[in-house]
N, C-alpha and C. Protein backbone atom coordinates (compact mmCIF):
# COMPACT_ATOMS: atom_id res chain seq x y z
N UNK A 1 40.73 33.63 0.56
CA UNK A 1 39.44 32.96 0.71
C UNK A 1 38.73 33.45 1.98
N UNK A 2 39.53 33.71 3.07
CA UNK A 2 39.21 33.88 4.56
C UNK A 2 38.37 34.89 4.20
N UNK A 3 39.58 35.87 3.19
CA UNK A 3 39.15 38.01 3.30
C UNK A 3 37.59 37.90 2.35
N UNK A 4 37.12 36.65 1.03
CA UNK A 4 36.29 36.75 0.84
C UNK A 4 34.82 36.60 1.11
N UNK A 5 35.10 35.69 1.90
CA UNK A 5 34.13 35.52 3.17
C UNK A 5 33.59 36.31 4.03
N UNK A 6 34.32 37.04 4.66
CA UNK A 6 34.09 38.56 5.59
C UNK A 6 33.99 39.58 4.94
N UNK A 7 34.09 39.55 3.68
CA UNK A 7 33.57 40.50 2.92
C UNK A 7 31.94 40.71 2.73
N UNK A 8 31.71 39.13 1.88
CA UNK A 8 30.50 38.89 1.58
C UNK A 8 29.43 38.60 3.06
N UNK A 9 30.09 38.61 4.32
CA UNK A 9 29.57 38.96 5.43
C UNK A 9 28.94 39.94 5.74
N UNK A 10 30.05 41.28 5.48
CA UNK A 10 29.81 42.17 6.00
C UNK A 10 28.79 42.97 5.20
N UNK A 11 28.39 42.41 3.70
CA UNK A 11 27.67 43.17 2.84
C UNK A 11 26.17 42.39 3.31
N UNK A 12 26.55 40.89 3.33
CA UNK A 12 24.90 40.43 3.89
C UNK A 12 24.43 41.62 5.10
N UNK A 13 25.21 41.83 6.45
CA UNK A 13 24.85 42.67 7.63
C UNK A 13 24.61 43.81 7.43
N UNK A 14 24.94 44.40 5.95
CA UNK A 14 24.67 45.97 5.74
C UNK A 14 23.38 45.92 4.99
N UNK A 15 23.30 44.85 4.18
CA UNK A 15 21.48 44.62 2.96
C UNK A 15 21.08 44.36 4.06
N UNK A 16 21.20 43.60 5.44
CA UNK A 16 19.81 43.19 6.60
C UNK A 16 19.46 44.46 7.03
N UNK A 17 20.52 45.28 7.55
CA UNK A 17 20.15 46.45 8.35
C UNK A 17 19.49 47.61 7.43
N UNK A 18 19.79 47.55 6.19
CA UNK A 18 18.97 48.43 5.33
C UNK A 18 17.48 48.08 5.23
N UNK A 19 17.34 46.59 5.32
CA UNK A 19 16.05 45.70 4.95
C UNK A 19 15.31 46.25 6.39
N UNK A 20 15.95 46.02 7.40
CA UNK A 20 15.19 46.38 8.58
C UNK A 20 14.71 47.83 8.97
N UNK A 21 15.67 48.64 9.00
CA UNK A 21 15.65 50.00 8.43
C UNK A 21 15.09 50.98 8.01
N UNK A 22 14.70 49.99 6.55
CA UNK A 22 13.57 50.77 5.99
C UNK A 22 12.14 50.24 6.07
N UNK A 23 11.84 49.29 6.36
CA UNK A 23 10.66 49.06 6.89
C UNK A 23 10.07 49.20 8.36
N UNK A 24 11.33 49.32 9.20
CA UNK A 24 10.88 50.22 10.47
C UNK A 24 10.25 51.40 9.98
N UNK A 25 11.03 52.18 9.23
CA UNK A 25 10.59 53.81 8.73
C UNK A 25 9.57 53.97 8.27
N UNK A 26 9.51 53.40 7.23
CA UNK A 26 7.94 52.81 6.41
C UNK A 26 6.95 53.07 7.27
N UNK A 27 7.19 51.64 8.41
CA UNK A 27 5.97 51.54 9.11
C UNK A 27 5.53 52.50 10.54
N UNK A 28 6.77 53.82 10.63
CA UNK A 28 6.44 54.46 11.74
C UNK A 28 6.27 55.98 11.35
N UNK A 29 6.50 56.29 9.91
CA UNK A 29 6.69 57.61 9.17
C UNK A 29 6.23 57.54 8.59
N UNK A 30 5.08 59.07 8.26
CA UNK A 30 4.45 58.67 6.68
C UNK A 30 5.66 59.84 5.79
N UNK A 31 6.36 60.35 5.92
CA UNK A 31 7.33 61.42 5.33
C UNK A 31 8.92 61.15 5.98
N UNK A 32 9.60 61.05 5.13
CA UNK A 32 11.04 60.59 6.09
C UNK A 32 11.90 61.81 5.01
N UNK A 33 12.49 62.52 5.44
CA UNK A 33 13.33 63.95 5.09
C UNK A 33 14.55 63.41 4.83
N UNK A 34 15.23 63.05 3.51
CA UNK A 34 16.27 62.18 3.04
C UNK A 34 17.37 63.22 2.51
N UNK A 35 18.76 63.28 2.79
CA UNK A 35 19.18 63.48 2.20
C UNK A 35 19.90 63.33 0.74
N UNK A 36 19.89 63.92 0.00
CA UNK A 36 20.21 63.68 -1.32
C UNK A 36 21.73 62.87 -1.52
N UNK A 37 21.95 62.09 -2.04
CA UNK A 37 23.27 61.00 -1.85
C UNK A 37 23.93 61.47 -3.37
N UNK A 38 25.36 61.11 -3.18
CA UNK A 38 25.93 61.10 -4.80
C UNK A 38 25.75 59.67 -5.17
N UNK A 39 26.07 59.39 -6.38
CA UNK A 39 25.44 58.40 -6.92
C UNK A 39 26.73 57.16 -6.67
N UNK A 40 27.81 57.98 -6.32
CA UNK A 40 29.26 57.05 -6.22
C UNK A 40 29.22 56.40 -4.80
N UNK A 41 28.15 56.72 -4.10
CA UNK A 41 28.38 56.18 -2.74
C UNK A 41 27.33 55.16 -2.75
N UNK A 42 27.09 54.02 -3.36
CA UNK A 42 26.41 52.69 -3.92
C UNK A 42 25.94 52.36 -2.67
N UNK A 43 26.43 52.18 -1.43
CA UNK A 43 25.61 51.59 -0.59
C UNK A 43 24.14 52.89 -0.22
N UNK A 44 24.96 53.81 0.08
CA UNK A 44 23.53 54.63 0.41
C UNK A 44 22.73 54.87 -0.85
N UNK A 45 23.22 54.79 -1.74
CA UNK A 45 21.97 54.99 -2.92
C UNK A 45 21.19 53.83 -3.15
N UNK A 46 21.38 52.43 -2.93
CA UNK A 46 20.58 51.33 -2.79
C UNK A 46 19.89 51.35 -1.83
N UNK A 47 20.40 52.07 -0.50
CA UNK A 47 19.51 52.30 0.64
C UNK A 47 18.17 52.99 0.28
N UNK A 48 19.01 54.10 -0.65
CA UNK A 48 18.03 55.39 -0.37
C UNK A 48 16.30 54.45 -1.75
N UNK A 49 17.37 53.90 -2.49
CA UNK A 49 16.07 52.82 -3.28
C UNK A 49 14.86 51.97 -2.82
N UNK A 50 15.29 51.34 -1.57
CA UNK A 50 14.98 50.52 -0.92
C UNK A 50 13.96 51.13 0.14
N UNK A 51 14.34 52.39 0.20
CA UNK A 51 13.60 53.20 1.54
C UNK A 51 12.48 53.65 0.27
N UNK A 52 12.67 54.01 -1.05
CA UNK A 52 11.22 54.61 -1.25
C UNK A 52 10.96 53.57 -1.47
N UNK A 53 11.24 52.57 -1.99
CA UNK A 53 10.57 51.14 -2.78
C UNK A 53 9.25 51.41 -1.53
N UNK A 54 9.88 50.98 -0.10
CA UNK A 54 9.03 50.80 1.14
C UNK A 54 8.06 52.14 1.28
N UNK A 55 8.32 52.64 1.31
CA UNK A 55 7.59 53.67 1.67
C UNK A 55 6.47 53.87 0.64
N UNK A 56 6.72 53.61 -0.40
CA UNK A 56 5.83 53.91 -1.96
C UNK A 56 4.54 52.67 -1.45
N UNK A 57 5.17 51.58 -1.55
CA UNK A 57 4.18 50.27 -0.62
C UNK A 57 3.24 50.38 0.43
N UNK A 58 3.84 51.59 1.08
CA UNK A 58 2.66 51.41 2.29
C UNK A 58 1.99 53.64 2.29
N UNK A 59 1.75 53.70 0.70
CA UNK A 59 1.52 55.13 0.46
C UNK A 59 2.34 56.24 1.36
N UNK A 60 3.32 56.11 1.71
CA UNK A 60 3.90 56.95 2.21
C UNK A 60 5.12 57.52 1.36
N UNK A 61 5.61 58.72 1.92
CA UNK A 61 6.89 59.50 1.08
C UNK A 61 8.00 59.74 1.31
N UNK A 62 9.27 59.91 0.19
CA UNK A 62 10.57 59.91 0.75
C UNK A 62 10.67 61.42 -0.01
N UNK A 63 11.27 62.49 1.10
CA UNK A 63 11.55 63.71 0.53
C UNK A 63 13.09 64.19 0.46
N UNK A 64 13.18 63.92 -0.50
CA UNK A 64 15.06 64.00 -1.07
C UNK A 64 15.20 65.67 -0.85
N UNK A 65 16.46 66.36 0.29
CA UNK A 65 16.70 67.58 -0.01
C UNK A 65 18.34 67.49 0.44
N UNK A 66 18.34 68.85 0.27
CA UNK A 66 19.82 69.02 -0.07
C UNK A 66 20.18 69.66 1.48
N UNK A 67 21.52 69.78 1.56
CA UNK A 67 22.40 69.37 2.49
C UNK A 67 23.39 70.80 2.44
N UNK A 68 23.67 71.65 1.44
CA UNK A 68 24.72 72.23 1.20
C UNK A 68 24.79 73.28 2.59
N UNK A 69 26.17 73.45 3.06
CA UNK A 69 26.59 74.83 4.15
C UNK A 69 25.79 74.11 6.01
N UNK A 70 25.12 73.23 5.51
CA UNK A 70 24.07 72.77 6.92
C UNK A 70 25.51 72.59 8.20
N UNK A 71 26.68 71.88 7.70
CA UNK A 71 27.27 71.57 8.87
C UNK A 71 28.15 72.89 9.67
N UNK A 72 28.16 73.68 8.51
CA UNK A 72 29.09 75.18 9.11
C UNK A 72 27.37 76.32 10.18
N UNK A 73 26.76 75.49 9.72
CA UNK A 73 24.85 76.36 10.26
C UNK A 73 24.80 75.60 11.58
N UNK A 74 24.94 77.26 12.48
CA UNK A 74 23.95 76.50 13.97
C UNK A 74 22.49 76.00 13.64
N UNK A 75 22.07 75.13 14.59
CA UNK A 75 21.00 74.64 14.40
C UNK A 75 19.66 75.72 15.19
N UNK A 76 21.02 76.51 16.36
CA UNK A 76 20.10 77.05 17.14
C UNK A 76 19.36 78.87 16.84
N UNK A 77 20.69 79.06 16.09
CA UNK A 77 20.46 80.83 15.55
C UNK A 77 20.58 80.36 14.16
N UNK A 78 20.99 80.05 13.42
CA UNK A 78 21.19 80.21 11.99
C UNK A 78 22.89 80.24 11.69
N UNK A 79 23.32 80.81 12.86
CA UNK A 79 24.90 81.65 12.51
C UNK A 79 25.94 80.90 12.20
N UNK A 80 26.31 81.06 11.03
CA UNK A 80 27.13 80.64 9.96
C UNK A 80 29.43 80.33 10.69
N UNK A 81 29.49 79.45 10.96
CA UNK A 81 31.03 79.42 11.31
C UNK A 81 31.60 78.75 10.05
N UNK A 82 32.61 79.77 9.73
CA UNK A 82 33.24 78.81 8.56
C UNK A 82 34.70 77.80 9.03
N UNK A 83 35.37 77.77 9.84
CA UNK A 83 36.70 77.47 10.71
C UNK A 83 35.69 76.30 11.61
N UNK A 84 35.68 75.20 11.11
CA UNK A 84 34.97 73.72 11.22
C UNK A 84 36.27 73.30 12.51
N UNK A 85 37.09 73.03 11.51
CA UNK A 85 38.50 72.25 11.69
C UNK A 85 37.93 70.79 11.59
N UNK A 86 38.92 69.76 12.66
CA UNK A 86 38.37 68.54 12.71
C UNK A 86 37.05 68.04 13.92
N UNK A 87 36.74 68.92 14.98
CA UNK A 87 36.31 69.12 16.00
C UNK A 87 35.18 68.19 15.89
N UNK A 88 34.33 67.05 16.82
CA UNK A 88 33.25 66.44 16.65
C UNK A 88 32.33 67.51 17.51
N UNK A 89 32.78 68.32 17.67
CA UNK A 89 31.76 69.67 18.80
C UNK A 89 31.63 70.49 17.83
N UNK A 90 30.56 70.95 17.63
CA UNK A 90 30.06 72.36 17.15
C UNK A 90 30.03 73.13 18.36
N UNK A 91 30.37 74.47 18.24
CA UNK A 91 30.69 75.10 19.05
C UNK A 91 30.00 76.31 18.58
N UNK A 92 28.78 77.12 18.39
CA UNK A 92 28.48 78.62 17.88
C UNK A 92 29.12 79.91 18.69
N UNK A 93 29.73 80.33 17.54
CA UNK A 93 30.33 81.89 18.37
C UNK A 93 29.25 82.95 18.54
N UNK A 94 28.15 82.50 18.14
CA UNK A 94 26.69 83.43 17.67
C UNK A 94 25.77 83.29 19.51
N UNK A 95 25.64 81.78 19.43
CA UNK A 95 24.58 81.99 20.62
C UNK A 95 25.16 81.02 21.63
N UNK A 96 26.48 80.38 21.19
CA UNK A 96 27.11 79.36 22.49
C UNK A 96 26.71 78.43 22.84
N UNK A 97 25.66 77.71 21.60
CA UNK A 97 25.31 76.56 22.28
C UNK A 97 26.77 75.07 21.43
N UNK A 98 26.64 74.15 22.60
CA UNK A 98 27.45 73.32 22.21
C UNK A 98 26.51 71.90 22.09
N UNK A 99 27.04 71.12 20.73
CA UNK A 99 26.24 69.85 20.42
C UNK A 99 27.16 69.30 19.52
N UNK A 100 26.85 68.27 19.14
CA UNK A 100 28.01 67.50 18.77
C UNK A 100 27.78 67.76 17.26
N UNK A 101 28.85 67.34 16.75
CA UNK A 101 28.58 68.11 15.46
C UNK A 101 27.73 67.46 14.23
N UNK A 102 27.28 65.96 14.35
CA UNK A 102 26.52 65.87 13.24
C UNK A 102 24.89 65.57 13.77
N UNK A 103 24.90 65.82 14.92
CA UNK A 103 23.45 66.33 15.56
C UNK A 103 22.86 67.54 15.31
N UNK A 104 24.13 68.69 15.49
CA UNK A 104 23.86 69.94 14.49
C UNK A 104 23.55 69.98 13.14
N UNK A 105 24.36 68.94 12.27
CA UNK A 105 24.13 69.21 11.29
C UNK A 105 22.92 68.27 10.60
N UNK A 106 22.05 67.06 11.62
CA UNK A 106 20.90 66.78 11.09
C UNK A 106 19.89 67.90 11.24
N UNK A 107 20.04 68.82 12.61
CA UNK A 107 18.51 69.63 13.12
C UNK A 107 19.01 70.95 12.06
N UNK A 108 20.21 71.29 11.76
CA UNK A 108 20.14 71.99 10.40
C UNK A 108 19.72 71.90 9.26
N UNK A 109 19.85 70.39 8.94
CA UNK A 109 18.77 70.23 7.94
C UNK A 109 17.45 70.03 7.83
N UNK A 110 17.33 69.81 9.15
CA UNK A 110 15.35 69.43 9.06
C UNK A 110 15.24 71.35 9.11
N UNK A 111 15.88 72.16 9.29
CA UNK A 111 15.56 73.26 9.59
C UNK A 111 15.18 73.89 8.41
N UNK A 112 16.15 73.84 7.64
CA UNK A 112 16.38 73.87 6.14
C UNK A 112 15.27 73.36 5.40
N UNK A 113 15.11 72.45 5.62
CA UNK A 113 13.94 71.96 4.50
C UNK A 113 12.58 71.83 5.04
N UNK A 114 12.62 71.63 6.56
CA UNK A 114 11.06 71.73 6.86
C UNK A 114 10.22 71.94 6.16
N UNK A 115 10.07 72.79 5.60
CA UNK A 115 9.08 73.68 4.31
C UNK A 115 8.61 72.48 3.54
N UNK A 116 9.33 71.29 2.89
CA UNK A 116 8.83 70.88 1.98
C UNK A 116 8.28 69.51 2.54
N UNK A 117 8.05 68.94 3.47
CA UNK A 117 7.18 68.49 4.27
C UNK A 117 5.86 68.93 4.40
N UNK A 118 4.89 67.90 3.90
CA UNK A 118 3.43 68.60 4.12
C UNK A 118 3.15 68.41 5.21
């Protein structure tokens, strides 16, 4: 009874923060650069619902792109490392810059898709 309780807790605190979330975005973005979700990962795909629902409401857009090779891609040259390991550092053997690794791999993707942003 206890474990069902903190369950249904922890799902209210994840629908608030989505609720808040996406209407921050809404109201400070007219284009928000989304990555594309699998459909098995239910919380972010209700997110990702919820973010156009909002965004559609206040004429603004959600641009779904893809993700593939972005985390092995410097953000700063392009240059491709395939030997990740577990490391939270990206490390480029190309131009040496160091950043943590899924900071690299967001400015890899805005890099990536920029283009389809008007």
């Amino acid at each position: 009874k206890q474990l069902r309780k903190r369950h249904r807790h922890v799902i209210r605190m994840v629908n608030d923060m989505h609720q808040k979330l996406s209407r921050w975005l809404a109201a400070n973005y007219n284009q928000v650069l989304l990555s594309s979700f699998q459909i098995a990962e239910m919380s972010h795909f209700k997110f990702k619902t919820l973010l156009k629902y909002k965004m559609d409401c206040v004429g603004e857009r959600v641009v779904e792109c893809e993700e593939e090779y972005t985390s092995k891609t410097c953000s700063s040259c392009g240059g491709s490392k395939n030997d990740l390991g577990g490391s939270s550092t990206y490390k480029c053997s190309f131009c040496h810059v160091v950043r943590d690794r899924d900071v690299n791999t967001a400015k890899s993707i805005f890099h990536k898709n920029v283009q389809m942003l008007v």
